[in-house]
Each structure stands twice: as structure tokens, then as C-alpha cells.
C-alpha atoms as a PDB file:
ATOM      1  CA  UNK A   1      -6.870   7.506  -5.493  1.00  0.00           C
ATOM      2  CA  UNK A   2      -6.800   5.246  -8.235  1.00  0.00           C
ATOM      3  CA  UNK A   3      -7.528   5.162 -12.370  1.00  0.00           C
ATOM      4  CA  UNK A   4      -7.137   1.934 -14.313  1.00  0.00           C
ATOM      5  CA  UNK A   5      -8.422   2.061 -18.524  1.00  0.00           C
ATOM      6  CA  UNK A   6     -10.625  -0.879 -19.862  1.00  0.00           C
ATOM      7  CA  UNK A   7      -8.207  -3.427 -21.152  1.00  0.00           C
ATOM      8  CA  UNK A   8     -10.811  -3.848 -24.284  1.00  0.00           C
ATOM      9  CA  UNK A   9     -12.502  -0.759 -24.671  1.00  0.00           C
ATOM     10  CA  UNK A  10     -10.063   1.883 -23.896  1.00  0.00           C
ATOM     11  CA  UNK A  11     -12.685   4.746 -23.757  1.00  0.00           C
ATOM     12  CA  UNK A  12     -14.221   3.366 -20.378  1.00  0.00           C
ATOM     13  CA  UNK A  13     -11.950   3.748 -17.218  1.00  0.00           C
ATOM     14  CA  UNK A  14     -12.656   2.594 -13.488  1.00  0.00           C
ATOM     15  CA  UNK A  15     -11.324   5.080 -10.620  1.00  0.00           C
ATOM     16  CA  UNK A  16     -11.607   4.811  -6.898  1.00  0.00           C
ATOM     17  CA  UNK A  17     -10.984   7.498  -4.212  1.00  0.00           C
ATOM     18  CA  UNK A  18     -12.615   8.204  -0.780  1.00  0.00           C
ATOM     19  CA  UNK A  19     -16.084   6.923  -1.324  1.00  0.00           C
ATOM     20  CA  UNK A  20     -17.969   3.660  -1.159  1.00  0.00           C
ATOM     21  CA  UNK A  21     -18.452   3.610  -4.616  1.00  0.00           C
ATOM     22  CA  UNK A  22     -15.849   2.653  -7.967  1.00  0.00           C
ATOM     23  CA  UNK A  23     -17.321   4.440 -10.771  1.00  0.00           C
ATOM     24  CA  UNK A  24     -16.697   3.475 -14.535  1.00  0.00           C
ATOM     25  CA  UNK A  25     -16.446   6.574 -16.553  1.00  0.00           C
ATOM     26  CA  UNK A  26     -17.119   6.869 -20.831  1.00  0.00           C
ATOM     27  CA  UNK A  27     -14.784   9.681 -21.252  1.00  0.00           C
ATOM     28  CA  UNK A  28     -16.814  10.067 -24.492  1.00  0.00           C
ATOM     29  CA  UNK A  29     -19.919  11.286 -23.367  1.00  0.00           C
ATOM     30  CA  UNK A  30     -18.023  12.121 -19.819  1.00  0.00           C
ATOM     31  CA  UNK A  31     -21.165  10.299 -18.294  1.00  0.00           C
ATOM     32  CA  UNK A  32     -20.919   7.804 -15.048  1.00  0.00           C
ATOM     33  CA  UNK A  33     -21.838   4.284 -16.887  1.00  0.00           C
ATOM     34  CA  UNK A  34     -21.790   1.980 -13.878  1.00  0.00           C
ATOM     35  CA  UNK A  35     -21.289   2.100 -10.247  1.00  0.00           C
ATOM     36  CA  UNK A  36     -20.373  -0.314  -7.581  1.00  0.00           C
ATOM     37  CA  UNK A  37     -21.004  -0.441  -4.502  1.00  0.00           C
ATOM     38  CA  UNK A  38     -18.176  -1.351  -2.072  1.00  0.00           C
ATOM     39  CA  UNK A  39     -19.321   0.058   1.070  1.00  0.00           C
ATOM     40  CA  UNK A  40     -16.189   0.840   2.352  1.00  0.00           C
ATOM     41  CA  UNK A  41     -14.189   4.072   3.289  1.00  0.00           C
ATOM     42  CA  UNK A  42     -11.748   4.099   0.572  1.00  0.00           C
ATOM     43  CA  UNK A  43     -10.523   1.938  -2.355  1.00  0.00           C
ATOM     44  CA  UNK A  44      -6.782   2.063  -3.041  1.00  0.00           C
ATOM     45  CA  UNK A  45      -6.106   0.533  -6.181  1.00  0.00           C
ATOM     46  CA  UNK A  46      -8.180  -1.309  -8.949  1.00  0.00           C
ATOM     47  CA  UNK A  47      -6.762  -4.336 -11.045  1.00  0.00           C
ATOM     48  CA  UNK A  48      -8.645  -5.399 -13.990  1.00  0.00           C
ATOM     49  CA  UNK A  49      -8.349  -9.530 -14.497  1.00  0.00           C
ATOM     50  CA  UNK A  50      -7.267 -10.965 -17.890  1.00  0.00           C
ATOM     51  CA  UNK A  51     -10.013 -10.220 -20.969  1.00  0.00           C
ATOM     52  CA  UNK A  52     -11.738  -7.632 -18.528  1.00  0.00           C
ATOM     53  CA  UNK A  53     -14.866  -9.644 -17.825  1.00  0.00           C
ATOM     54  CA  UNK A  54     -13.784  -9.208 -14.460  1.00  0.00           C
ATOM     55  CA  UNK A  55     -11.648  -6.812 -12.147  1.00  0.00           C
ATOM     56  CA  UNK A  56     -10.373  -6.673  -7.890  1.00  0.00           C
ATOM     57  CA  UNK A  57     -10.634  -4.042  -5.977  1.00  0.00           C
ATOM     58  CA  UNK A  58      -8.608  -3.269  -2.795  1.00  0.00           C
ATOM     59  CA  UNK A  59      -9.690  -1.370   0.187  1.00  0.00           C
ATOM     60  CA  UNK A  60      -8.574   0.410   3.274  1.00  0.00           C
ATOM     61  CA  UNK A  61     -10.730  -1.492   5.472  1.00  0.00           C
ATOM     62  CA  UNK A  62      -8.872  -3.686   8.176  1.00  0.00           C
ATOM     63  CA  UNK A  63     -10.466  -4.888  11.070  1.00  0.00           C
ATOM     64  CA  UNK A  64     -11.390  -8.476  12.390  1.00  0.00           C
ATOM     65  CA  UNK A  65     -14.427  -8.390  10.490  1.00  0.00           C
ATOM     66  CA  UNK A  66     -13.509  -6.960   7.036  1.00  0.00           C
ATOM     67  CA  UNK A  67     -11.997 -10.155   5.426  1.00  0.00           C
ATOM     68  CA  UNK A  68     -15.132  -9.539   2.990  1.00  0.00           C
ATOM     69  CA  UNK A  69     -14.030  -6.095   1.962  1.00  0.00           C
ATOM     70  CA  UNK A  70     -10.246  -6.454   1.950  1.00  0.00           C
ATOM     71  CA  UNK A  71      -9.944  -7.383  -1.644  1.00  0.00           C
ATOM     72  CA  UNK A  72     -13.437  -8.089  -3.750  1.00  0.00           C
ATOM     73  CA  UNK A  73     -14.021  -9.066  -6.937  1.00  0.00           C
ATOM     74  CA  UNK A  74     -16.451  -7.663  -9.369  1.00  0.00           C
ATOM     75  CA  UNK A  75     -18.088  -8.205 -12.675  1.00  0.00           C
ATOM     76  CA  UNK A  76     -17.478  -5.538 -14.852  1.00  0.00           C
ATOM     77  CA  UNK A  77     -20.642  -5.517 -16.833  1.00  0.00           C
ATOM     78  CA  UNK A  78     -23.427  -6.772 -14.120  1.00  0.00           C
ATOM     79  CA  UNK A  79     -21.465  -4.800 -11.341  1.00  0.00           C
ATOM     80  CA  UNK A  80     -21.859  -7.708  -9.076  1.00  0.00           C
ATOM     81  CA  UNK A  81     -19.534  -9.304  -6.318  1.00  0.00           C
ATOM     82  CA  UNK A  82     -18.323 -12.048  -7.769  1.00  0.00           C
ATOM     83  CA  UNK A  83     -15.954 -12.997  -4.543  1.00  0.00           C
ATOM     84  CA  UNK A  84     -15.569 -11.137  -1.234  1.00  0.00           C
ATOM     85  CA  UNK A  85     -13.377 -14.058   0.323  1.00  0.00           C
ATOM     86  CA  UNK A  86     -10.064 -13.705  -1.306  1.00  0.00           C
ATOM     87  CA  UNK A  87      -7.757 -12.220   1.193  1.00  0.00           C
ATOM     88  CA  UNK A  88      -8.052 -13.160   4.814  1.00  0.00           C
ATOM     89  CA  UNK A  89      -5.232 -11.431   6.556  1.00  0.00           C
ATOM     90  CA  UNK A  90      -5.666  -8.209   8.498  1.00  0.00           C
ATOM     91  CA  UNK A  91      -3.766  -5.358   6.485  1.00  0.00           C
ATOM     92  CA  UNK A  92      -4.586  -3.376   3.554  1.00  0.00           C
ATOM     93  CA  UNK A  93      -3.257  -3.862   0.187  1.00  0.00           C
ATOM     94  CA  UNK A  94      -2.309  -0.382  -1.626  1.00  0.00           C
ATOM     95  CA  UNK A  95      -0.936  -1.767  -4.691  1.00  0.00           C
ATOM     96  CA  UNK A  96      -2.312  -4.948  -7.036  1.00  0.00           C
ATOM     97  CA  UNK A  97      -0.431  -6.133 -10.270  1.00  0.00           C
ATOM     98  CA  UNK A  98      -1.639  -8.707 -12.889  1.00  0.00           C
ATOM     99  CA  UNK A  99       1.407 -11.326 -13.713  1.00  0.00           C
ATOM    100  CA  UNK A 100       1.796 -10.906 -17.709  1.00  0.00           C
ATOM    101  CA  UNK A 101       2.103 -14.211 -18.634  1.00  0.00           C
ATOM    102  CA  UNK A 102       0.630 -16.758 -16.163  1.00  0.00           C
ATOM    103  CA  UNK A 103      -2.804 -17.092 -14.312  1.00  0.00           C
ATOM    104  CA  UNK A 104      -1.832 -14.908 -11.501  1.00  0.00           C
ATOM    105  CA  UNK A 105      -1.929 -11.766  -9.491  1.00  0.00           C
ATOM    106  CA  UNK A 106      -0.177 -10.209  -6.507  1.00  0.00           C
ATOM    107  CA  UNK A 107      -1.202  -7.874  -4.025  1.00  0.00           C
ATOM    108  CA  UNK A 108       1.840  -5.417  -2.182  1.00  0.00           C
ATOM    109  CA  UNK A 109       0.633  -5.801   1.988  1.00  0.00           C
ATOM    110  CA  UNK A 110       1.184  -3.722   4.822  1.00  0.00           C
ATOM    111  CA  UNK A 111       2.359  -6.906   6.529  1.00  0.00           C
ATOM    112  CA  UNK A 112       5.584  -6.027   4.557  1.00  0.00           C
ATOM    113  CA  UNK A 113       5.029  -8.833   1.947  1.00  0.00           C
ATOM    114  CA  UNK A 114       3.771  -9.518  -1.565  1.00  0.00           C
ATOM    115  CA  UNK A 115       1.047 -11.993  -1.869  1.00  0.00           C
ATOM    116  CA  UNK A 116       0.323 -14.390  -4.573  1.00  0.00           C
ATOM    117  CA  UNK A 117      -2.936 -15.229  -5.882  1.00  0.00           C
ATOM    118  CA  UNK A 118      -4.969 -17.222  -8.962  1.00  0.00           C
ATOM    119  CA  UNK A 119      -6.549 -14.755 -10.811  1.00  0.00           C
ATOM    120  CA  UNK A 120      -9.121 -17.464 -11.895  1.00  0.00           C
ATOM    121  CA  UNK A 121     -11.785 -18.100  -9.638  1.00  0.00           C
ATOM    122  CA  UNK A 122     -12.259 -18.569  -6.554  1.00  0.00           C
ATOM    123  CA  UNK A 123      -8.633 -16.506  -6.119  1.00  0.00           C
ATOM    124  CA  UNK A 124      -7.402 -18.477  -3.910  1.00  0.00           C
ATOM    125  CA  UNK A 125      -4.105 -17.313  -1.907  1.00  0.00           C
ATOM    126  CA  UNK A 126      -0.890 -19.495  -2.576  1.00  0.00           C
ATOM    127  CA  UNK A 127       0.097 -19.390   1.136  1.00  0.00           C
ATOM    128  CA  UNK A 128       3.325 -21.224   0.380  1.00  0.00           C
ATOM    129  CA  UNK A 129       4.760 -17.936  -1.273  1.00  0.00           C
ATOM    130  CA  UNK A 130       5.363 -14.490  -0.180  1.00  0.00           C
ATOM    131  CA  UNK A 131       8.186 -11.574  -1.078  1.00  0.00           C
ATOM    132  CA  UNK A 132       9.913 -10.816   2.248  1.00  0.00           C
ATOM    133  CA  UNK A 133      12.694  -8.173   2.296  1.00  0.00           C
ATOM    134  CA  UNK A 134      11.228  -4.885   1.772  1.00  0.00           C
ATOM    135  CA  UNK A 135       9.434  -2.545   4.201  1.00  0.00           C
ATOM    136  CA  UNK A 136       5.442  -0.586   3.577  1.00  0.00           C
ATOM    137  CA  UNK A 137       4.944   0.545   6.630  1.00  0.00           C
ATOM    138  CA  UNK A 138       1.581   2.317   5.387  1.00  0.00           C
ATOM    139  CA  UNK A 139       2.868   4.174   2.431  1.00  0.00           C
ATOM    140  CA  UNK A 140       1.507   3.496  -1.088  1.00  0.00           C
ATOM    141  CA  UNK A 141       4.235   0.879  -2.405  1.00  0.00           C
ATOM    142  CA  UNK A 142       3.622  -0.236  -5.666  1.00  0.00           C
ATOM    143  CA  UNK A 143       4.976  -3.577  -6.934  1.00  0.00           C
ATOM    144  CA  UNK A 144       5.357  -4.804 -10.806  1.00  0.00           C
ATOM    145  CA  UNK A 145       6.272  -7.600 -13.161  1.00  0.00           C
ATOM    146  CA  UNK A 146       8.935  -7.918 -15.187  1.00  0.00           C
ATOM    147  CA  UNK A 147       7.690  -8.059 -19.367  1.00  0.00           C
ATOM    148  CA  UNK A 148       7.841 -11.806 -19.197  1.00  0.00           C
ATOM    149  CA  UNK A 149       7.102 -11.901 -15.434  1.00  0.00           C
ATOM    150  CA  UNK A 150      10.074 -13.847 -14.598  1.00  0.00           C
ATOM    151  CA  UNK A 151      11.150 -11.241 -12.069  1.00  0.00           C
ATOM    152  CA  UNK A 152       8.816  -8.802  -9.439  1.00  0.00           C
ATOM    153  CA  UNK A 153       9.733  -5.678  -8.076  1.00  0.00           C
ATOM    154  CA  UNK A 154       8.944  -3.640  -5.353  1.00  0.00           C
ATOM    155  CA  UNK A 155       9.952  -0.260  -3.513  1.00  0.00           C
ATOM    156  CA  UNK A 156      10.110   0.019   0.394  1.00  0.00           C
ATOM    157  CA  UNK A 157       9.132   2.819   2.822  1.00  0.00           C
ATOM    158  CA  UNK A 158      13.433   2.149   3.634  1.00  0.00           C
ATOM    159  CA  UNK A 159      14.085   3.739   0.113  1.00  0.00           C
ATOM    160  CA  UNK A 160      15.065   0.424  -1.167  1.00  0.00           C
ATOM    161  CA  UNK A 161      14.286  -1.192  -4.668  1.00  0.00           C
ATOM    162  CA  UNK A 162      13.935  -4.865  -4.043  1.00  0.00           C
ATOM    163  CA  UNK A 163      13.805  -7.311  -7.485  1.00  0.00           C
ATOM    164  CA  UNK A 164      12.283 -11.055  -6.336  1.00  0.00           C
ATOM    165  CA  UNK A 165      12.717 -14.323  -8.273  1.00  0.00           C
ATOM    166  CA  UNK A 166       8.508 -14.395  -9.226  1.00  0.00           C
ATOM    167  CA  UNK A 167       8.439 -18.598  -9.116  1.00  0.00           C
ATOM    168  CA  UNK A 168      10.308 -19.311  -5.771  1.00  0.00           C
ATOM    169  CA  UNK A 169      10.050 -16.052  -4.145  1.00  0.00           C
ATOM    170  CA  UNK A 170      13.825 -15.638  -4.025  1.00  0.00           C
ATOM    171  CA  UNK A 171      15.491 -12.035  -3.600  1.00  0.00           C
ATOM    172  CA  UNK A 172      17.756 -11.366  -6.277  1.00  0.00           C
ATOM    173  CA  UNK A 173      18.904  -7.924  -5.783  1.00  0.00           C
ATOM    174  CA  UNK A 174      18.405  -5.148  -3.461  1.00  0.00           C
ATOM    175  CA  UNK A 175      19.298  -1.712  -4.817  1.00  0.00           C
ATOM    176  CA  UNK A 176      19.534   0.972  -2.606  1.00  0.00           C
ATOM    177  CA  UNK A 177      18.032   3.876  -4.233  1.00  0.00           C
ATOM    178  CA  UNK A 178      16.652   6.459  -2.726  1.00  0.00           C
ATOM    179  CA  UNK A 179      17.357   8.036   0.850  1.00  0.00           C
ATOM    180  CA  UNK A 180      13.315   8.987   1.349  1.00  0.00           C
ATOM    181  CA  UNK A 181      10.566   6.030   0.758  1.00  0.00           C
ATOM    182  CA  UNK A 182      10.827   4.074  -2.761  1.00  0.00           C
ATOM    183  CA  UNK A 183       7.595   4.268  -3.981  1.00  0.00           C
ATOM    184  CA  UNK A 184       7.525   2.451  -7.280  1.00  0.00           C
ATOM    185  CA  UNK A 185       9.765   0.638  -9.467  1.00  0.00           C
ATOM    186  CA  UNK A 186       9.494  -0.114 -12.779  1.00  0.00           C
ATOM    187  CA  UNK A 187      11.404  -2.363 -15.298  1.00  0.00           C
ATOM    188  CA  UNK A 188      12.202  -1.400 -18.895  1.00  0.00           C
ATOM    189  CA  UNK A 189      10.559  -3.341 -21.124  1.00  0.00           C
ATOM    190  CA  UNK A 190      13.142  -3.901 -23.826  1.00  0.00           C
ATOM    191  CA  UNK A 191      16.190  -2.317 -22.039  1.00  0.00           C
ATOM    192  CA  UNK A 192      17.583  -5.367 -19.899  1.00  0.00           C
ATOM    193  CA  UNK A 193      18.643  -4.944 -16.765  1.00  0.00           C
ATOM    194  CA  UNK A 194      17.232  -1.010 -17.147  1.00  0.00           C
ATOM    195  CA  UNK A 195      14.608   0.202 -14.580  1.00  0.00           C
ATOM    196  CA  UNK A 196      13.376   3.314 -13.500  1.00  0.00           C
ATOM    197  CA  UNK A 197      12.502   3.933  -9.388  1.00  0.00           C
ATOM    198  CA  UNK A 198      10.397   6.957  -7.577  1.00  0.00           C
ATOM    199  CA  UNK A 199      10.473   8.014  -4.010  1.00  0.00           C
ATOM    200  CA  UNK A 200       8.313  10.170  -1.452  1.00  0.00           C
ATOM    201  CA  UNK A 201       9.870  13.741  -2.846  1.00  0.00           C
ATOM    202  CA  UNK A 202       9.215  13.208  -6.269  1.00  0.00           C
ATOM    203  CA  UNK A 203      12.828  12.435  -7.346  1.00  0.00           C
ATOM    204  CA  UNK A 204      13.114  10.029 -10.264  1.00  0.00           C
ATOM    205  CA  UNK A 205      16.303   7.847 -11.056  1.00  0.00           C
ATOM    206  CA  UNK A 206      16.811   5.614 -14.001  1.00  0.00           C
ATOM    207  CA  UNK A 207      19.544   2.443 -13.608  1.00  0.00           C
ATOM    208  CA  UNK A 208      21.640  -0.191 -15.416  1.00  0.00           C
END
């Protein structure tokens, strides 16, 4: 389901898929070099925090008791929990993305929102802020940051590409793109005003 590379040592990578276990790979010696265990169903994307001492994990679990399970935190070299607590709200999160710049990380929702948190510990939510506008609806929208994370962007199971002021939330533009579900949308970074969006049939469109 999910691959994410070391941010330090590029020859280690983390995936995720439909097991209770996130394995970290040396694609040197092609060996399994750590394990955790999530005990969970399925993990649907893996973020790896600033300096890679630690990383969050995000799972499909969502019931009234799997606020521990949600989103976790590990420790990349003791493969501990380091916080189980972060995200109390009952739906899954299928898409995490690290803010470049600032202290920060948000997590795409099936509530239809994007939620902020600290990516220090103990993560706490910043309940004052969400991105409203676009729709999930349980397919795998991915969300991103802008190179100097002044702007966030996310598809919508609608087909819409929806760009959000990062620091007060605000929608800036909504660009409708594709006619099947926007799946991703990604900003150039050195082109301005240049991204590139994805949908549901594979069909990829670059705009100005």
C-alpha cells in the first residue's frame, strides 16, 4: 500500500500493506531490518518526521475504540510506540504530508477535511484549523505542500483540485480537473503557478 525511503539513509525504506506489521527493508542486502508491530488490518500511508528519528503511521482501523491505532507514532531505530493518542476522530486517514518548512504535519480524513498537527511531541491536533471544500469519500486522496509550504493541495473523489491558504485554512482556488476522482495533486517546485493532477483512470494533466 505504501513505500516511503529513509530521509538519512536512503538505502533503508519503510512499506505498509495488508498486514499488522510495517517492515523496514535494506535494499542492499534485500533483508527485513526491523519490524513493527501495529496490530491492525492495514496501514495506508507512512510519514517519516523531520531528521527521521521518528515516523507516523496511519491505519484503516475506525471504530469507537481505535483512537490508539488511528495514527501512531514510532521510533525508527527501537521500533517502539512513541504515541498512540494523536488523532481522536473516527475516520481513517489515507494520505499524511510533512509541512516543509514549519513544525507541522497534516493528515487528508475521510471526514472530508485536512487536519493539522505538531509534528513534535506529543502531536497534538490544532482543532482550530481544518481544509473544508473538497470531497474523500473513501478513496485514497493524497494532499501536499507547496515548496515553501505557503499553500496545500488536495484532490477530491468530485474530480476537483482544491489549493488552501496553509496558515488560515482559506480556499484559494478550486480547479476543476478531472471528470472521474482527483487523486493527487502536485505543485511544481520551481514552475509557479504550474502543477500537475491525477485521477481514478490514470489520466494525467499538467496546468498553468
Amino acid at each position: 500500500m505504501c513505500v516511503v525511503l529513509h530521509p538519512s539513509n536512503p538505502e533503508v525504506f519503510l512499506c505498509g500493506g495488508y498486514s499488522s506489521v510495517v517492515k523496514a527493508w535494506d535494499s542492499r542486502s534485500c533483508k527485513v531490518v526491523k519490524a513493527y508491530k501495529a496490530g491492525i488490518q492495514q496501514t495506508l500511508d507512512i510519514l517519516f518526521l523531520r531528521g527521521g528519528v521518528n515516523f507516523i503511521t496511519s491505519s484503516d482501523c475506525v471504530s469507537r475504540d481505535s483512537a490508539d491505532r488511528t495514527l501512531v507514532a514510532w521510533d525508527y531505530e527501537t521500533t517502539a510506540k512513541v504515541s498512540n493518542q494523536i488523532y481522536q476522530e473516527r475516520y481513517t486517514c489515507p494520505s499524511l504530508a510533512l509541512h516543509p518548512l514549519e513544525e507541522s504535519f497534516v493528515a487528508q480524513t475521510n471526514g472530508n477535511y485536512v487536519a493539522v498537527f505538531s509534528s513534535q511531541q506529543p502531536y497534538r491536533m490544532n482543532k482550530r484549523r481544518r481544509y473544508e471544500g473538497h470531497k474523500v469519500e473513501g478513496y485514497a486522496v493524497q494532499c501536499e505542500f507547496s515548496l515553501d509550504g505557503s499553500i496545500l493541495a488536495s484532490g477530491s473523489s468530485t474530480g476537483s483540485a482544491h489549493f488552501y491558504d496553509y496558515h488560515n485554512a482559506r480556499s484559494l482556488h478550486t480547479l476543476h480537473a478531472h471528470s472521474n476522482p482527483c487523486l493527487c495533486v502536485s505543485q511544481h517546485p520551481v514552475l509557479p503557478a504550474t502543477a500537475a493532477t491525477c485521477d481514478w483512470a490514470g489520466e494525467i494533466k499538467v496546468w498553468h
